[in-house]
N, C-alpha and C. Protein backbone atom coordinates (compact mmCIF):
# COMPACT_ATOMS: atom_id res chain seq x y z
N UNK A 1 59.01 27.82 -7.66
CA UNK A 1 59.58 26.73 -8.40
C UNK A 1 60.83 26.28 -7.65
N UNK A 2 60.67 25.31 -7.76
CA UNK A 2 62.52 24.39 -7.01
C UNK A 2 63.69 24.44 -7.47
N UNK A 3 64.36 24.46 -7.13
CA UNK A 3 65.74 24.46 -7.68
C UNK A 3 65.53 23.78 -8.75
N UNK A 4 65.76 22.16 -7.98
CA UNK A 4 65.50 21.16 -9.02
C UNK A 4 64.97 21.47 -10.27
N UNK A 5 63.52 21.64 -10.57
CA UNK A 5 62.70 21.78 -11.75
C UNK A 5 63.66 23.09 -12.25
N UNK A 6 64.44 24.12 -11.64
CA UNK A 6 64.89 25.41 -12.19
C UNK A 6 66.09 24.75 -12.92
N UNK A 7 66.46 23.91 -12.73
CA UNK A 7 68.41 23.59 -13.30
C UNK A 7 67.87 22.59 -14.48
N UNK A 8 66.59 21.80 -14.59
CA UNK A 8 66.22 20.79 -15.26
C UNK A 8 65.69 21.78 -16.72
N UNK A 9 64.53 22.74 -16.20
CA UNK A 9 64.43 23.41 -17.83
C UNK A 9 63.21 22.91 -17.32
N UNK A 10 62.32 21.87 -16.48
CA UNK A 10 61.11 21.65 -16.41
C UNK A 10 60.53 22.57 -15.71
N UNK A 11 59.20 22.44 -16.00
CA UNK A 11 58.23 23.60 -15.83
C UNK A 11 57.37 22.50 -14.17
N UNK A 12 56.69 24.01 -13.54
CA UNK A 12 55.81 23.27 -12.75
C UNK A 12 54.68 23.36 -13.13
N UNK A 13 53.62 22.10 -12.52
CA UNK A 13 51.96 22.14 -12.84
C UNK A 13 51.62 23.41 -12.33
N UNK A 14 51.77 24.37 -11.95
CA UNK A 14 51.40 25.80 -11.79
C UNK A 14 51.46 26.53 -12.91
N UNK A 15 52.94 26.18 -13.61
CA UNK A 15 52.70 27.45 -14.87
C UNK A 15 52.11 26.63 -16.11
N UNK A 16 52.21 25.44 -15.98
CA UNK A 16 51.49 24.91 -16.94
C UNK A 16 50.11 25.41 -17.13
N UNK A 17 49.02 25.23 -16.19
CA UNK A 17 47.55 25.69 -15.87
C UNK A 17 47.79 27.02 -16.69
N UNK A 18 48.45 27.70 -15.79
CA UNK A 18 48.08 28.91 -16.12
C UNK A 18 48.37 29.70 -17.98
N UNK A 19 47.12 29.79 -18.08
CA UNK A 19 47.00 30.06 -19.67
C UNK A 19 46.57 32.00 -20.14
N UNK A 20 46.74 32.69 -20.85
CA UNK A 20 46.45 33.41 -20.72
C UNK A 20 45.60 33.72 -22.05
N UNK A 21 44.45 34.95 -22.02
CA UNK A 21 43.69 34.86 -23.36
C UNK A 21 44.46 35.71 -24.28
N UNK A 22 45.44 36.13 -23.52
CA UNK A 22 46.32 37.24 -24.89
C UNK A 22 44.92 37.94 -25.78
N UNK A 23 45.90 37.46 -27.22
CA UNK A 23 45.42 38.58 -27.98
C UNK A 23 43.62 38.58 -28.18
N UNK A 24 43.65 37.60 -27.83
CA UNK A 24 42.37 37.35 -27.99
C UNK A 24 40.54 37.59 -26.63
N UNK A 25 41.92 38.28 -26.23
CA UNK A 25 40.86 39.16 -25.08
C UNK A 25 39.98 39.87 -25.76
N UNK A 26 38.83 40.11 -25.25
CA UNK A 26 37.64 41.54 -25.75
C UNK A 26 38.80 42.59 -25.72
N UNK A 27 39.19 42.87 -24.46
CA UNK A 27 39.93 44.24 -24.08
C UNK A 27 40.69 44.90 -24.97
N UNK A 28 41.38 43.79 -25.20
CA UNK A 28 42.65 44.27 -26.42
C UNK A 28 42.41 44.73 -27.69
N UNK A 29 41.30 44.03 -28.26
CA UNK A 29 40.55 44.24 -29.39
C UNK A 29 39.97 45.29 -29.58
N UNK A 30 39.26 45.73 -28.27
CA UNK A 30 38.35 47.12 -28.07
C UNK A 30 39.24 48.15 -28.20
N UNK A 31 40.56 48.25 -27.42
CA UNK A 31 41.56 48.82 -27.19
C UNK A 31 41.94 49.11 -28.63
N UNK A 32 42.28 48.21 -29.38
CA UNK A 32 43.01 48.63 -30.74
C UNK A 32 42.27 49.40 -31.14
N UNK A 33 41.19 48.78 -32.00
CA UNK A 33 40.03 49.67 -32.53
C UNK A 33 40.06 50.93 -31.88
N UNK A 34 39.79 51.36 -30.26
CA UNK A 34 39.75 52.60 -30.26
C UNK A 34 40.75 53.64 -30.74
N UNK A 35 41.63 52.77 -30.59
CA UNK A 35 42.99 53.79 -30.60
C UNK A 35 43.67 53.92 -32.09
N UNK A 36 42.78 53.19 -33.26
CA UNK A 36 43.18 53.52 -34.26
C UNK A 36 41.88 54.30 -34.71
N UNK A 37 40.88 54.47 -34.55
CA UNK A 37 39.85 55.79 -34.59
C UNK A 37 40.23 56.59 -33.70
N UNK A 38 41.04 56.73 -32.63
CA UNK A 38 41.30 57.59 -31.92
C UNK A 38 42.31 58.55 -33.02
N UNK A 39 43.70 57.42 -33.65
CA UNK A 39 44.41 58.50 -33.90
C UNK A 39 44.07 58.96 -35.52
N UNK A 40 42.91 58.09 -35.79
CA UNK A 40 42.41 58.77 -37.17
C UNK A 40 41.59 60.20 -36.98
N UNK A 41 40.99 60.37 -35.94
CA UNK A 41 40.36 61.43 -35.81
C UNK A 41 41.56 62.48 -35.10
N UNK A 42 42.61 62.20 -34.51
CA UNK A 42 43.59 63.20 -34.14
C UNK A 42 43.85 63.77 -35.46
N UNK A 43 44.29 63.03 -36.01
CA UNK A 43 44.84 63.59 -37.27
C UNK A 43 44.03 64.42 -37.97
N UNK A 44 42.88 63.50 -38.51
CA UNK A 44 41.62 64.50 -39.21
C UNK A 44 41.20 66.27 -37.91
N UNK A 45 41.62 65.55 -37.20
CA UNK A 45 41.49 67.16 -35.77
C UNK A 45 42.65 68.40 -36.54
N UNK A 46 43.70 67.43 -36.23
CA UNK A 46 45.11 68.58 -36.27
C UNK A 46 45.33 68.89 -37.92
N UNK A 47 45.00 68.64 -38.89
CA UNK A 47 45.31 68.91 -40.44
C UNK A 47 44.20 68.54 -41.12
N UNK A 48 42.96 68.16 -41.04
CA UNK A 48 42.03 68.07 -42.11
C UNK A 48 40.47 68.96 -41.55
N UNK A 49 41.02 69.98 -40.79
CA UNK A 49 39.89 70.99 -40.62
C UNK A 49 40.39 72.45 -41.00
N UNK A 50 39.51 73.17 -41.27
CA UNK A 50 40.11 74.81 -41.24
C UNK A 50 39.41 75.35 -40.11
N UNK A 51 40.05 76.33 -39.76
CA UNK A 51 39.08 77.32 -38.90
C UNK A 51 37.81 77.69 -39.46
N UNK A 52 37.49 77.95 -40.61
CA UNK A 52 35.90 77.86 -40.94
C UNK A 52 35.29 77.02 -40.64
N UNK A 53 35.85 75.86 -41.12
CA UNK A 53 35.01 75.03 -40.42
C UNK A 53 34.50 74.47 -39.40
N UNK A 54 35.23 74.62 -38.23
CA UNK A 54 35.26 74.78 -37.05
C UNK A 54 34.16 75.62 -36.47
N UNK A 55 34.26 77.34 -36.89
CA UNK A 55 33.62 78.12 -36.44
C UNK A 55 32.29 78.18 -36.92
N UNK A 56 31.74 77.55 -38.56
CA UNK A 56 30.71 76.77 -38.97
C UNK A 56 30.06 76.29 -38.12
N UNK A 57 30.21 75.02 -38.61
CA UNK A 57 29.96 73.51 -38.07
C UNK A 57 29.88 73.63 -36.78
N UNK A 58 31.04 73.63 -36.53
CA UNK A 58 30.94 72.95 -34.64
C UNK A 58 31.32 74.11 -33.86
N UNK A 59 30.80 75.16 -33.78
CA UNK A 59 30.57 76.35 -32.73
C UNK A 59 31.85 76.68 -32.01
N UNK A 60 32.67 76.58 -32.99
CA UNK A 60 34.52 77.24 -32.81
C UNK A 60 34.80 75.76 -31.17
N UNK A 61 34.37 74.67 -31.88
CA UNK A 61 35.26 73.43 -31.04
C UNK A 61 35.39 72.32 -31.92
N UNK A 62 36.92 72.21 -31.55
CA UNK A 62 37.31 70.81 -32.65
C UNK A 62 36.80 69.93 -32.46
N UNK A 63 36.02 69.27 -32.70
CA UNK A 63 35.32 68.11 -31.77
C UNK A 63 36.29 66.80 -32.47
N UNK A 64 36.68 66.80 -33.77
CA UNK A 64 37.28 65.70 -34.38
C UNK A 64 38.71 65.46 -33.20
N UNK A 65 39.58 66.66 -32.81
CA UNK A 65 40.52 66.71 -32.04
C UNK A 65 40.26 66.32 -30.68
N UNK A 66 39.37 66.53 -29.83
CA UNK A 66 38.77 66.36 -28.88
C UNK A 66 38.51 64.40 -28.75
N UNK A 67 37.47 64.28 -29.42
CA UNK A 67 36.82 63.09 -29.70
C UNK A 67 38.36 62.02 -30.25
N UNK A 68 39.26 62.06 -30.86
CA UNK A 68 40.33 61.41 -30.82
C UNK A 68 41.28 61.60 -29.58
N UNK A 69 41.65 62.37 -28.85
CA UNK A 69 42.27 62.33 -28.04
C UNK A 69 41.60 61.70 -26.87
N UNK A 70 40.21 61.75 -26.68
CA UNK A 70 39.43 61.00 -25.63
C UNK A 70 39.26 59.66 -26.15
N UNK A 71 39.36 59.05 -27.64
CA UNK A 71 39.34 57.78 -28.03
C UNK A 71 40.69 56.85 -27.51
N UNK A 72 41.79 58.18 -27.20
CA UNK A 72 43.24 57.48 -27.52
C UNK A 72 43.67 57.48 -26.08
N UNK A 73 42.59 58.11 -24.73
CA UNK A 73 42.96 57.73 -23.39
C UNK A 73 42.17 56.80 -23.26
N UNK A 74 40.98 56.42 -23.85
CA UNK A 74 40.12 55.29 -23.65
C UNK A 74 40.56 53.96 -23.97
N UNK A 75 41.62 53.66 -25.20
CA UNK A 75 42.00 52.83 -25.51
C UNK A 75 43.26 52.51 -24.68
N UNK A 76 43.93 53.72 -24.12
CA UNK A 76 44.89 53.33 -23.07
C UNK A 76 44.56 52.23 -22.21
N UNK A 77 43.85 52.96 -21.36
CA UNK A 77 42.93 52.05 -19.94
C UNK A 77 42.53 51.04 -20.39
N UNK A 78 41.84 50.93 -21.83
CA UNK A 78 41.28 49.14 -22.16
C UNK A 78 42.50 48.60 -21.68
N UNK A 79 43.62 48.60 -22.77
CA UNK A 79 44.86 48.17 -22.71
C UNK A 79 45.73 47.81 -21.67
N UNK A 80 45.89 48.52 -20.78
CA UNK A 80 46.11 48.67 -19.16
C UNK A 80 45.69 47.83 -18.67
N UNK A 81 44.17 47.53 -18.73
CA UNK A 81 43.27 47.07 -17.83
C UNK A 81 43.40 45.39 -18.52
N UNK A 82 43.95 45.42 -19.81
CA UNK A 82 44.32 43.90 -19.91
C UNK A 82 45.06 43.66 -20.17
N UNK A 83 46.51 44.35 -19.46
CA UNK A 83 47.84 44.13 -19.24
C UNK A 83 47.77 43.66 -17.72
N UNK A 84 47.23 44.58 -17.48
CA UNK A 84 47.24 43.83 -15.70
C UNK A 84 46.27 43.28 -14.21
N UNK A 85 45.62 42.68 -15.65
CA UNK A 85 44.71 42.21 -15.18
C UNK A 85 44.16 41.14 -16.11
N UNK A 86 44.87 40.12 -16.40
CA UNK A 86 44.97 39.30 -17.61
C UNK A 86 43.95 38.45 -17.45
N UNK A 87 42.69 37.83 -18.50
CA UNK A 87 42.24 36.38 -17.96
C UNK A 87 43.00 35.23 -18.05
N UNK A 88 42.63 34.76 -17.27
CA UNK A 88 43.41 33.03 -17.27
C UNK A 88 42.13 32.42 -17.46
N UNK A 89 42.76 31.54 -18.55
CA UNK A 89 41.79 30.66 -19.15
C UNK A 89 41.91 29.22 -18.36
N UNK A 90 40.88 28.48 -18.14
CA UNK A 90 41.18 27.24 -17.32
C UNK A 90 41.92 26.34 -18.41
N UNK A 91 42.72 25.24 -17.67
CA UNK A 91 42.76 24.24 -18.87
C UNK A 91 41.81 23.61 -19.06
N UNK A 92 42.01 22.55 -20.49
CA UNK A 92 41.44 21.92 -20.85
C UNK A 92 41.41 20.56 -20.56
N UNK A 93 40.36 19.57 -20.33
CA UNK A 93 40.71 18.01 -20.13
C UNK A 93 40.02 18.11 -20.64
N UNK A 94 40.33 16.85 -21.74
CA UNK A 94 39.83 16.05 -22.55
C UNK A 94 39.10 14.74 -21.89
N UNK A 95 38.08 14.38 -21.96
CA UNK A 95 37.46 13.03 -21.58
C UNK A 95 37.84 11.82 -21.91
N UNK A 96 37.95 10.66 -21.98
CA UNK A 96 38.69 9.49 -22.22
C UNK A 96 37.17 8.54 -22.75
């Protein structure tokens, strides 16, 4: 950007174009969702099992603890991956 356009407050046709899909990416969306089943199942992992049940059920492995903590690195990387690596949406023209 130019001086000029920098001291004016005007923008250039570069940042104009450039649009971003924010919240409204897949990524982000996927991302949330995982990471709020991620930390619902942490929780249900760390305080809503006993050791019986554990050694029951699932052959002495938390799987609820497990399965949330792998939900809650999965939703990292979505997140990541559409922090920096954003789409840009084209603009729009309208027809006349």
């Amino acid at each position: 950007m130019s001086d000029n356009a920098a001291n004016t407050g005007r923008t250039t046709t570069a940042n104009v174009d450039r649009h971003r899909a924010g919240l409204f990416d897949v990524r982000n969306i996927i991302g949330l969702l995982l990471g709020i089943y991620g930390i619902v199942l942490l929780l249900v992992g760390l305080f809503g099992t006993s050791d019986t049940d554990i050694q029951k059920k699932a052959d002495g492995l938390n799987i609820n603890l497990l399965a949330g903590i792998g939900m809650i690195v999965v939703a990292a990387l979505f997140l990541l991956w559409a922090r920096l690596r954003p789409v840009v949406v084209p603009p729009h023209h309208e027809d006349a």
